[in-house]
Protein backbone atom coordinates (compact mmCIF):
# COMPACT_ATOMS: atom_id res chain seq x y z
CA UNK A 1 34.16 -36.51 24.88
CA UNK A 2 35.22 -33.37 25.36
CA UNK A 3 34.07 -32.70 21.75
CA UNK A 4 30.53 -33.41 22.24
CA UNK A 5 30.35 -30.96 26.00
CA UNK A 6 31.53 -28.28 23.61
CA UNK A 7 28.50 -28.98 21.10
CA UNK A 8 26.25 -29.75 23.85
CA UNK A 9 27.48 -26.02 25.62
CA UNK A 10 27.30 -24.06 22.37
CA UNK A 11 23.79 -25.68 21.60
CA UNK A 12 22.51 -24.37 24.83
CA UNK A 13 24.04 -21.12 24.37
CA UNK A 14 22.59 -20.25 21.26
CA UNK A 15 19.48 -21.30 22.61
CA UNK A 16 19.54 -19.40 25.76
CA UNK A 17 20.54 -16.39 23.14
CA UNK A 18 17.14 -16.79 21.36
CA UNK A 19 14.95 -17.33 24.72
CA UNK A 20 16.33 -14.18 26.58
CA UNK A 21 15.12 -12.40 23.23
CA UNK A 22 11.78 -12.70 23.91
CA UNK A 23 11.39 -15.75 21.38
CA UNK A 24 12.80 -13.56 19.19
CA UNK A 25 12.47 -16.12 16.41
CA UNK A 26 8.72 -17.45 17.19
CA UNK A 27 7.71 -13.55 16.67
CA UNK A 28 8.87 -12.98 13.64
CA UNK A 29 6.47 -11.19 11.20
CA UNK A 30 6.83 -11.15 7.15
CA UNK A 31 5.28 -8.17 5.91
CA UNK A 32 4.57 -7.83 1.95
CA UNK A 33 4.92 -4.28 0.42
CA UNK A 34 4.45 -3.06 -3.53
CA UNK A 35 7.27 -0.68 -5.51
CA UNK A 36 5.77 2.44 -5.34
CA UNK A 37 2.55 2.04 -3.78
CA UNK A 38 2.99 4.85 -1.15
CA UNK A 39 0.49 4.58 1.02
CA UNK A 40 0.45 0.85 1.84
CA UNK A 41 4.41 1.41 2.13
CA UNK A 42 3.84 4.30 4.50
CA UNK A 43 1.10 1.66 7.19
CA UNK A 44 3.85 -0.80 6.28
CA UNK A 45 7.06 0.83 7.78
CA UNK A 46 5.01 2.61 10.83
CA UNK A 47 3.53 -0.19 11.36
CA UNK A 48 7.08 -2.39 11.43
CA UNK A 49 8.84 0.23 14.04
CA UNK A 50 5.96 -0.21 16.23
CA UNK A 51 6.05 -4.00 16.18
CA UNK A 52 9.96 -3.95 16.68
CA UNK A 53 9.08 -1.99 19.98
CA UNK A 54 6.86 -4.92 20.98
CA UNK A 55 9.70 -6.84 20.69
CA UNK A 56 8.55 -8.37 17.17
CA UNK A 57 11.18 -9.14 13.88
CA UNK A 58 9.56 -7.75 11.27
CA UNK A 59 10.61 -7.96 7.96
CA UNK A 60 9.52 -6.33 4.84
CA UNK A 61 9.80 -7.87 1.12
CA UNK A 62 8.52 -6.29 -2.30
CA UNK A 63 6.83 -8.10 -4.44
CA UNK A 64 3.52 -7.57 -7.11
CA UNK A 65 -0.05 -8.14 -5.41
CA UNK A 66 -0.88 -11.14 -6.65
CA UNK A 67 2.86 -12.91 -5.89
CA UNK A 68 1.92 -11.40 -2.28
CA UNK A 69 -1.60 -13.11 -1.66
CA UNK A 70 0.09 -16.36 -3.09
CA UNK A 71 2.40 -15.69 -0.64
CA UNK A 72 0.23 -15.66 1.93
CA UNK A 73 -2.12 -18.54 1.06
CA UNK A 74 1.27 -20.25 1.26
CA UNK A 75 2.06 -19.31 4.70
CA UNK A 76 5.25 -17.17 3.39
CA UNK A 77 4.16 -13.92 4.01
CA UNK A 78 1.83 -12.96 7.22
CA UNK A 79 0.46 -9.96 6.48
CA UNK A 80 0.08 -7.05 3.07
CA UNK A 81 -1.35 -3.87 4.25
CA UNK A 82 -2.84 -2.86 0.79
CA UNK A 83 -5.62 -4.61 -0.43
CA UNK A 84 -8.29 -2.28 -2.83
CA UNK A 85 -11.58 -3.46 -2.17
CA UNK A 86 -14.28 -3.97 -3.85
CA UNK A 87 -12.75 -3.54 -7.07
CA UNK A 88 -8.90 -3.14 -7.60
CA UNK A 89 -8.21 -6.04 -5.76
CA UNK A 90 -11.76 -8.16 -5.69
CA UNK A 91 -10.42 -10.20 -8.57
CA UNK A 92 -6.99 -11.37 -6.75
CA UNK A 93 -8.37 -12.05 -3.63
CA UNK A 94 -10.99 -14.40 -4.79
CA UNK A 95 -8.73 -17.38 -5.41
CA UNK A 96 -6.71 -18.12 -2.52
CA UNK A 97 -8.99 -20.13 0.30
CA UNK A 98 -5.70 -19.25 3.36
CA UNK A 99 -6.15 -15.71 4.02
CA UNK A 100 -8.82 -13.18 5.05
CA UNK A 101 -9.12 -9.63 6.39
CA UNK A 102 -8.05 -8.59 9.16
CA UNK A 103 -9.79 -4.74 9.20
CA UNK A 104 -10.31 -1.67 7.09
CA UNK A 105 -7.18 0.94 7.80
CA UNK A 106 -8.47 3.57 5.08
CA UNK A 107 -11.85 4.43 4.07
CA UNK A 108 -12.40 6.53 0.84
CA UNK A 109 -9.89 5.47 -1.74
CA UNK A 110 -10.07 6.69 -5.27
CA UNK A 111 -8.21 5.59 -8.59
CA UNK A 112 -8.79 7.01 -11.98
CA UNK A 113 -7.15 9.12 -14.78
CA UNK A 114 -5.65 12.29 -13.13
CA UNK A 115 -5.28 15.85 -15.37
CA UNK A 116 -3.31 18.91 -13.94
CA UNK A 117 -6.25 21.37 -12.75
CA UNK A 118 -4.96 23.82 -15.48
CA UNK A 119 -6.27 21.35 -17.55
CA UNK A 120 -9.80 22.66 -19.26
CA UNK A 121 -11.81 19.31 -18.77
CA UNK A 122 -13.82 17.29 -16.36
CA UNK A 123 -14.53 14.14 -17.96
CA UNK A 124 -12.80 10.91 -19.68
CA UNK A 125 -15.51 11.41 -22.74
CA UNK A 126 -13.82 14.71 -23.42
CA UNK A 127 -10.36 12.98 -23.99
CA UNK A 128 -10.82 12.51 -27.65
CA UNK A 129 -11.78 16.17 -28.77
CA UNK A 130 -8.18 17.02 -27.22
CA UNK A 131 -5.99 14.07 -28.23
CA UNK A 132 -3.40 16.15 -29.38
CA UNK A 133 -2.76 18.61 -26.57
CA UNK A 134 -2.30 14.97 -24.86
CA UNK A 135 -0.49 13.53 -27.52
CA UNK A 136 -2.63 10.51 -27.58
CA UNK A 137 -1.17 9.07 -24.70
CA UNK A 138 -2.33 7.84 -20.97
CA UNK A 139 0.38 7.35 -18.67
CA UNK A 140 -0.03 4.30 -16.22
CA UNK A 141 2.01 1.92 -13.63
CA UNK A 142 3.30 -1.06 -13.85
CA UNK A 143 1.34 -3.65 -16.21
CA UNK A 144 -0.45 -6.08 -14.55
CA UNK A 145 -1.53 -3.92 -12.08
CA UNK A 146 -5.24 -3.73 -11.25
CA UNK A 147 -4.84 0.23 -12.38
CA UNK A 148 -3.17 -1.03 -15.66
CA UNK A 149 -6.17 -3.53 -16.25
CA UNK A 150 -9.37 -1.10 -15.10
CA UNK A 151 -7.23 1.48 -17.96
CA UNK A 152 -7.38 -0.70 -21.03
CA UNK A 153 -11.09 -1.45 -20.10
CA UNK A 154 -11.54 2.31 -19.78
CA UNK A 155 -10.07 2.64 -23.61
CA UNK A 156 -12.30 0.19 -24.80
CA UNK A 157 -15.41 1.11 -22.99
CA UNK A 158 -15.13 5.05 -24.07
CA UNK A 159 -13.64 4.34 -27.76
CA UNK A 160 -10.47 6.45 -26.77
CA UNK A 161 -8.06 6.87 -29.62
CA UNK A 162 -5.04 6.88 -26.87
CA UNK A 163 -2.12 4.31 -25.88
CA UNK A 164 -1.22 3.29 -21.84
CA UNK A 165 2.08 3.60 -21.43
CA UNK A 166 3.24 1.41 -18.43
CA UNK A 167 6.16 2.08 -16.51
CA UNK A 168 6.37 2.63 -12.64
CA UNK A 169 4.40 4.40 -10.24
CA UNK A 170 8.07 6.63 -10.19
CA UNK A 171 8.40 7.15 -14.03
CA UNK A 172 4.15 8.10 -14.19
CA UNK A 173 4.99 11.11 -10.85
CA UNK A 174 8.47 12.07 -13.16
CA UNK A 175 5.89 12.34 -16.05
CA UNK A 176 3.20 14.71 -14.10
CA UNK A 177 6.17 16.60 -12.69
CA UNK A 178 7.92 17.35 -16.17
CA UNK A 179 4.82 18.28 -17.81
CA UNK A 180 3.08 20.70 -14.61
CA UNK A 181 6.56 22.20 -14.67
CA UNK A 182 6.50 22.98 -18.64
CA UNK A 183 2.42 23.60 -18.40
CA UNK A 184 1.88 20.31 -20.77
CA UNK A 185 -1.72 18.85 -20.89
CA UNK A 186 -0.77 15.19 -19.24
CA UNK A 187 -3.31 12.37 -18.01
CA UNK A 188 -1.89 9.69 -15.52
CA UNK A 189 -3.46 7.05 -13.82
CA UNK A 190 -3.16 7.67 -10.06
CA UNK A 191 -5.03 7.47 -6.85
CA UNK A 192 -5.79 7.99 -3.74
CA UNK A 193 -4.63 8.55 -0.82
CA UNK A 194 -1.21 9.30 -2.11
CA UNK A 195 1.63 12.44 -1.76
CA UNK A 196 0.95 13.16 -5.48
CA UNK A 197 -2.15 15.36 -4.22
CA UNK A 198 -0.47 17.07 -1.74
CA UNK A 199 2.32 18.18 -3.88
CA UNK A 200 0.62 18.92 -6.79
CA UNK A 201 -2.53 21.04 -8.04
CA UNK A 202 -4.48 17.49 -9.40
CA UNK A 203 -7.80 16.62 -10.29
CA UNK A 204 -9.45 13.15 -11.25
CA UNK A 205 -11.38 12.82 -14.27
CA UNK A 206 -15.35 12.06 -13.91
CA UNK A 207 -15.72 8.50 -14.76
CA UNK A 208 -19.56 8.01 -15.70
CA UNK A 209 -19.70 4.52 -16.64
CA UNK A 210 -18.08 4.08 -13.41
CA UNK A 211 -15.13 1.48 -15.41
CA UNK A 212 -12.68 2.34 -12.17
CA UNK A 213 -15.80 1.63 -9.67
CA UNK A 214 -16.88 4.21 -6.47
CA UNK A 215 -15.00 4.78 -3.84
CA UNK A 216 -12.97 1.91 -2.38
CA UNK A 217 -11.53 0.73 0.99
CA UNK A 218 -8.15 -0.68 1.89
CA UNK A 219 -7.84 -3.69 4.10
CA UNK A 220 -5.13 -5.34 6.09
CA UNK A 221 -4.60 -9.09 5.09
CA UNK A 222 -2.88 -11.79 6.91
CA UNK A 223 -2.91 -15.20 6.81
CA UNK A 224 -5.63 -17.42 7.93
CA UNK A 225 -3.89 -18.84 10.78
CA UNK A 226 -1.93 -15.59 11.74
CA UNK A 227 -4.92 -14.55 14.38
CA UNK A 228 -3.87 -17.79 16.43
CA UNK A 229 -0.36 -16.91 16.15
CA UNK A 230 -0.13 -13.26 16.94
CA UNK A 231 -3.29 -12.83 18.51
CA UNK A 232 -2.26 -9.11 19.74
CA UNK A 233 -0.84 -8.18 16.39
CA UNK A 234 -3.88 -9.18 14.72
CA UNK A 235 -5.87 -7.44 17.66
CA UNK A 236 -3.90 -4.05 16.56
CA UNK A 237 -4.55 -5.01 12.77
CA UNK A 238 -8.16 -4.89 13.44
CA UNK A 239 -8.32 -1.43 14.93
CA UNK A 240 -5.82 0.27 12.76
CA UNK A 241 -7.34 2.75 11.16
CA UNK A 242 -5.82 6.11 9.37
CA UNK A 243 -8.16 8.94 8.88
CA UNK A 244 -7.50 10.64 5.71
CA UNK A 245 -5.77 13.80 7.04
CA UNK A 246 -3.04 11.77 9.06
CA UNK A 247 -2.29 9.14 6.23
CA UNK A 248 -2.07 12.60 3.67
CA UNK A 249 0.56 14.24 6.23
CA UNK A 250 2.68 10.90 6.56
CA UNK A 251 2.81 10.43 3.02
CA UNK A 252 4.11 13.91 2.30
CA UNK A 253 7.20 13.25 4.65
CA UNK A 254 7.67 9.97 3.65
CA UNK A 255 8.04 11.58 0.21
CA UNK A 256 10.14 14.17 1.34
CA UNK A 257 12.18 11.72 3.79
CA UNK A 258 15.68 10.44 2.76
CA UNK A 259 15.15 8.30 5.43
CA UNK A 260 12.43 5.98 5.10
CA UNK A 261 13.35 4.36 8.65
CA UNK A 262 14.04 7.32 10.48
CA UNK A 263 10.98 9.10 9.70
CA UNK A 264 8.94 6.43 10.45
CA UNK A 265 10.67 5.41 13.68
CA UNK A 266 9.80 10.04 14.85
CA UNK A 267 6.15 9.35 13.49
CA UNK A 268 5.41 6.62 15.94
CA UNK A 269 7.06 8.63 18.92
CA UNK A 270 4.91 11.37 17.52
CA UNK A 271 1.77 9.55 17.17
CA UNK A 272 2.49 6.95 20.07
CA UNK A 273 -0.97 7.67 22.00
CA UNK A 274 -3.15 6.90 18.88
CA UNK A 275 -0.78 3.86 18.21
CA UNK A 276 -1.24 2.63 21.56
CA UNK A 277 -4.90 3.26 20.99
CA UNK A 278 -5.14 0.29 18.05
CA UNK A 279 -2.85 -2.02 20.02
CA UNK A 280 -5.19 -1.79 22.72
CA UNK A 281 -8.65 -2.37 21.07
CA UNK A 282 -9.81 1.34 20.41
CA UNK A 283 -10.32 3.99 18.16
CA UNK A 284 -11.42 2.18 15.63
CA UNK A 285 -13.83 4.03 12.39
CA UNK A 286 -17.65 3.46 13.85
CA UNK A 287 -16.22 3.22 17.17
């Protein structure tokens, strides 16, 4: 008898431990992130010490794109801040029938092959006539990768007599920063927004067949049912919106941080009124 009041007592307990915490377990948010994407990483981890604020358990896992969207037409993962639209991402997105958008949160996004500005030309067509300065190489991310894919069309589509080499978003920024410092001829893939343009003197490549596409968006997706769920997170998703000379300064410090955490957890007390701003239904682009 006295066996089951002790179950019975610690049962409550730990309940009672889980209430007082605000339902500390019904508001808890999965939240998908890519190696080396910086600036969905940087939304990401702002984003997460704001939520823990609001009393939310956010968590953060890294994973490719596509594993994320699965993810989240599974129900696994609620919400991946870094979706390229119309083109990076069109392709992945189109499958899965349980998730949709919940808002833009960066307008103007570029991706392309990136030359040091030392660099004498302006155009992918001019690659060939220099091969050898770049020593018939193109240095990408991570294969698989929309950027990886939108490159070997680009080699095709312009007859380029040059190799990708995929490795990681880190190796491709080791690469730039070897080669600016020895005043090599290098061309990366790259985009942006990202720190890589505020650290270095970079400059895309014109791209007249337009293989990489215009200008892009990024988009916050969640789950289809996530709205219903978290209707104020999704409310804060939908006005969240970085303008490009605020996402350029976080993603310098994030670069420069050695603490991820930290730096975001000053940025929101920094930027709290403009934070507040999205949680509360304003300030959003058009607005």
């Amino acid at each position: 008898m006295k066996r089951i009041i002790y179950s019975i007592t610690f049962f409550i307990a730990v309940f009672s431990l889980f209430g007082n915490c605000g339902g500390r377990i019904g508001k808890r948010i999965s939240m998908g992130m890519v190696e080396g994407w910086a600036e969905g990483n940087a939304m990401t981890l702002v984003t997460k010490e704001y939520l823990t604020e609001k009393g939310y358990l956010v968590v953060t896992h890294k994973a490719a794109p596509n594993l994320l969207l699965a993810s989240m037409d599974n129900g696994d993962t609620d919400v991946f801040m870094n979706v390229w639209l119309p083109t990076t991402h069109g392709d992945k997105v189109a499958p899965f029938d349980h998730i949709k958008s919940a808002g833009m949160n960066y307008d103007g996004a570029r991706l392309g092959l990136v030359v040091p500005k030392y660099v004498d030309i302006n155009s992918i067509e001019e690659l060939n006539d220099h091969k050898d300065k770049f020593g018939g190489r193109i240095v990408g991310i991570e294969r698989g990768s929309g950027m990886a894919t939108y490159t070997d069309t680009v080699l095709m589509e312009y007859n380029l007599d040059y190799r990708q080499l995929n490795s990681s978003m880190v190796a491709m920024a080791s690469e730039l920063d070897k080669a600016i410092g020895e005043k090599r001829w290098i061309v990366v893939t790259a985009w942006q927004p990202h720190w890589l343009f505020g650290r270095y003197d970079v400059k895309f490549l014109e791209d007249p067949k337009k293989v990489y596409g215009d200008t892009e968006h990024i988009e916050t997706y969640v789950r289809d049912d996530f709205e219903k769920d978290y209707p104020e997170v999704y409310n804060y998703f939908q006005h969240a919106f970085f303008e490009d000379e605020i996402l350029s300064k976080l993603l310098t410090r994030m670069e420069e941080s050695k603490n991820e955490k930290e730096t975001a957890r000053e940025w929101v007390e920094e930027n709290r009124t403009l934070l507040d701003s999205w949680w509360n239904g304003q300030n959003k682009k058009g607005n």
